[in-house]
Each structure stands twice: as structure tokens, then as C-alpha cells.
C-alpha atoms as a PDB file:
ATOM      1  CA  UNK A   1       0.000   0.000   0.000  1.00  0.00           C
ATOM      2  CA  UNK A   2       1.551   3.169  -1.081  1.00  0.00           C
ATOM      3  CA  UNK A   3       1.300   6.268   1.788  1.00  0.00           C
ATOM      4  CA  UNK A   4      -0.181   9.720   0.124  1.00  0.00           C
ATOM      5  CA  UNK A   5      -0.156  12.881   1.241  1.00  0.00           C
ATOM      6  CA  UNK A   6      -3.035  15.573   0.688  1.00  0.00           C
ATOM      7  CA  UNK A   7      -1.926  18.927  -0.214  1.00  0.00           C
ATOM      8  CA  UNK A   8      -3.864  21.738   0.235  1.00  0.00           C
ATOM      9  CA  UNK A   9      -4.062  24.840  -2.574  1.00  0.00           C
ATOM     10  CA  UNK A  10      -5.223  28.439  -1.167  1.00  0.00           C
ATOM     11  CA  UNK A  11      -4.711  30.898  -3.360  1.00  0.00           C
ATOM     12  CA  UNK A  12      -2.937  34.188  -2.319  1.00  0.00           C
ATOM     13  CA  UNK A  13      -4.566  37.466  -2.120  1.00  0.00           C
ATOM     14  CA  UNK A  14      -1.373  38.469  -3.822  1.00  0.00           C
ATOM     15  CA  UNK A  15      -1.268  36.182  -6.516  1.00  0.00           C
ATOM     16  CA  UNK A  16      -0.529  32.481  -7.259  1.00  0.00           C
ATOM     17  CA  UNK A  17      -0.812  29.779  -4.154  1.00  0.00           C
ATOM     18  CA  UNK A  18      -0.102  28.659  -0.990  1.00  0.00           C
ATOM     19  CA  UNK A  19       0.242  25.137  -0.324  1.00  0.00           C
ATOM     20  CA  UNK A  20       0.544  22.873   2.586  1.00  0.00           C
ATOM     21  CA  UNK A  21       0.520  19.509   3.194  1.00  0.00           C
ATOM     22  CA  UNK A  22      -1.826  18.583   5.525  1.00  0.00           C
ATOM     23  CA  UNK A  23      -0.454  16.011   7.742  1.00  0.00           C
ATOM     24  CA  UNK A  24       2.894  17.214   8.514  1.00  0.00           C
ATOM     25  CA  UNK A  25       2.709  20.760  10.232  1.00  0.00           C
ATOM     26  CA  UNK A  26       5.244  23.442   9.129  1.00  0.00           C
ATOM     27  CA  UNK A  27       4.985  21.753   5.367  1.00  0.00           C
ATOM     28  CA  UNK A  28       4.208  25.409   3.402  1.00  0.00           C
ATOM     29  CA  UNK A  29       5.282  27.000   0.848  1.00  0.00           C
ATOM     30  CA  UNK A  30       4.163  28.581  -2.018  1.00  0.00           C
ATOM     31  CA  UNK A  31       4.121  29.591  -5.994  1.00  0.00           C
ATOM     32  CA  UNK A  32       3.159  31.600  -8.908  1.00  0.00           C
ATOM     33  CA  UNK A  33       1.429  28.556 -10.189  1.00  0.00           C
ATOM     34  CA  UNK A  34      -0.309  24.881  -8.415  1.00  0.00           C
ATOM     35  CA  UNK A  35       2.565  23.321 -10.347  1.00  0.00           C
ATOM     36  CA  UNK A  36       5.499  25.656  -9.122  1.00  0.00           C
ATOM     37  CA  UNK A  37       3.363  25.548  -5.472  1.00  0.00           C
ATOM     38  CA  UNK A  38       3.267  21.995  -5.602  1.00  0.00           C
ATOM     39  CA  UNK A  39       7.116  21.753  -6.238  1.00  0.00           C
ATOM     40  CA  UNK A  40       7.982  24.089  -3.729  1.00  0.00           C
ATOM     41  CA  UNK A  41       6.266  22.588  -0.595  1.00  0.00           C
ATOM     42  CA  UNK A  42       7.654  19.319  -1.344  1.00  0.00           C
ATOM     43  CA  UNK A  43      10.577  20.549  -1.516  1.00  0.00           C
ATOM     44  CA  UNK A  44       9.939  22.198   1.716  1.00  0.00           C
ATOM     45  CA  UNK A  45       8.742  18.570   2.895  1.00  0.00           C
ATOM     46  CA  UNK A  46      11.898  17.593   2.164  1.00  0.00           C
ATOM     47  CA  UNK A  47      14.228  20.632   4.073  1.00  0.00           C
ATOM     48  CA  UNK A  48      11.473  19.125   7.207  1.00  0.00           C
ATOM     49  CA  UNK A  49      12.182  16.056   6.775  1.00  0.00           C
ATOM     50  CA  UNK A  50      16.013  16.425   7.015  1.00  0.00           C
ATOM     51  CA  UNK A  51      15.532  19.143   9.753  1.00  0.00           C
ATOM     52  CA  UNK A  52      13.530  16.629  12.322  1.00  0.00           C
ATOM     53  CA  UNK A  53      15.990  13.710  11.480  1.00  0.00           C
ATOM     54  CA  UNK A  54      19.324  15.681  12.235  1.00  0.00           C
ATOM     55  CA  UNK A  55      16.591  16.575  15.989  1.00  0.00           C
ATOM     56  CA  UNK A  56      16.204  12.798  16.196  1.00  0.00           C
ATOM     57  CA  UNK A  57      20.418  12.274  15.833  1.00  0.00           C
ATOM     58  CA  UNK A  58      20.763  14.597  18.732  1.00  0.00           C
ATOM     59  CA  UNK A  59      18.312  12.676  21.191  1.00  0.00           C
ATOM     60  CA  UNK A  60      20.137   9.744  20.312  1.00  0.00           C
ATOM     61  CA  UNK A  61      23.125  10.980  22.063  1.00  0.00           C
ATOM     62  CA  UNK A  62      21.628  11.352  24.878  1.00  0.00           C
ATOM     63  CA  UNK A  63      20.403   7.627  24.941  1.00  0.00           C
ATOM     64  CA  UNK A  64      17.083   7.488  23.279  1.00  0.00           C
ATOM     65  CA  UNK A  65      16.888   4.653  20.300  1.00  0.00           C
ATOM     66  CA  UNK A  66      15.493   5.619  17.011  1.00  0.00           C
ATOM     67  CA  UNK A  67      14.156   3.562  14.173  1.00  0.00           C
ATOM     68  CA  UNK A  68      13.912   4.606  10.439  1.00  0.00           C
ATOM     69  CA  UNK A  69      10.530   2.958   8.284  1.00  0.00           C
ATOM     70  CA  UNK A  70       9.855   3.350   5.002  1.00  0.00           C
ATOM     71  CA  UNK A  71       6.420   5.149   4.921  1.00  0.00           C
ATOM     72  CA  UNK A  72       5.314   2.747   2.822  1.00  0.00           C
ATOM     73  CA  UNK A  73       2.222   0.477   4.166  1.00  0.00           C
ATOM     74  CA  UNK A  74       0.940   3.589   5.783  1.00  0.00           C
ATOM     75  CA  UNK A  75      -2.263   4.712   4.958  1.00  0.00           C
END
């Protein structure tokens, strides 16, 4: 079973969109188009990702045990 993720498309009072990903908080970003938006908050998912796992390499030096899945089989 393959995990997906729902993004969510506002558009900006400014111009083009915001987008977020709704189940991980802090995943926003935005474009000129739903394409470029698209890109950019996965991208941002990404930056998040990386950001939380270099958190989780600190609290494993000071004992706690981490695991890695794949978030595949989710749903």
C-alpha cells in the first residue's frame, strides 16, 4: 500500500498559491502557479524532513533509540 499525502491549494490574495501539506505541520510553501506551489512545498517537505531527522540524531546521544521505516504500508 503506497502512503499519500493531501496537499492543500489556497490561493494568495497576492497572486498564485499557498500550499501545505496537511499532515505534517510546518509543510508550506508557495508559488506563482499549483505546479510551481506543488514543487515548492515538497521541496519544503523535504528541508522538514532532514531538519527533524538531524533533531532525532541529537536525542540519540543522549540515549534514546530511534528507528527509520519506510512510509510505505501507511495509509
Amino acid at each position: 500500500m503506497e502512503t499519500k499525502l493531501t496537499i492543500l491549494y489556497l490561493p494568495a490574495e497576492e497572486g498564485g498559491f499557498t500550499a501545505s501539506i496537511v499532515e505534517v505541520p510546518g509543510a508550506i510553501s508557495e508559488g506563482d502557479t499549483i505546479e510551481e506551489a506543488r514543487e515548492m512545498v515538497l521541496d519544503a517537505l523535504n528541508e522538514l524532513t532532514l531538519a527533524r531527522r538531524e533533531l532525532a540524531a541529537t536525542a540519540v546521544q543522549q540515549g534514546a533509540t530511534v528507528e527509520y521505516v519506510s512510509a510505505v504500508g501507511f495509509s
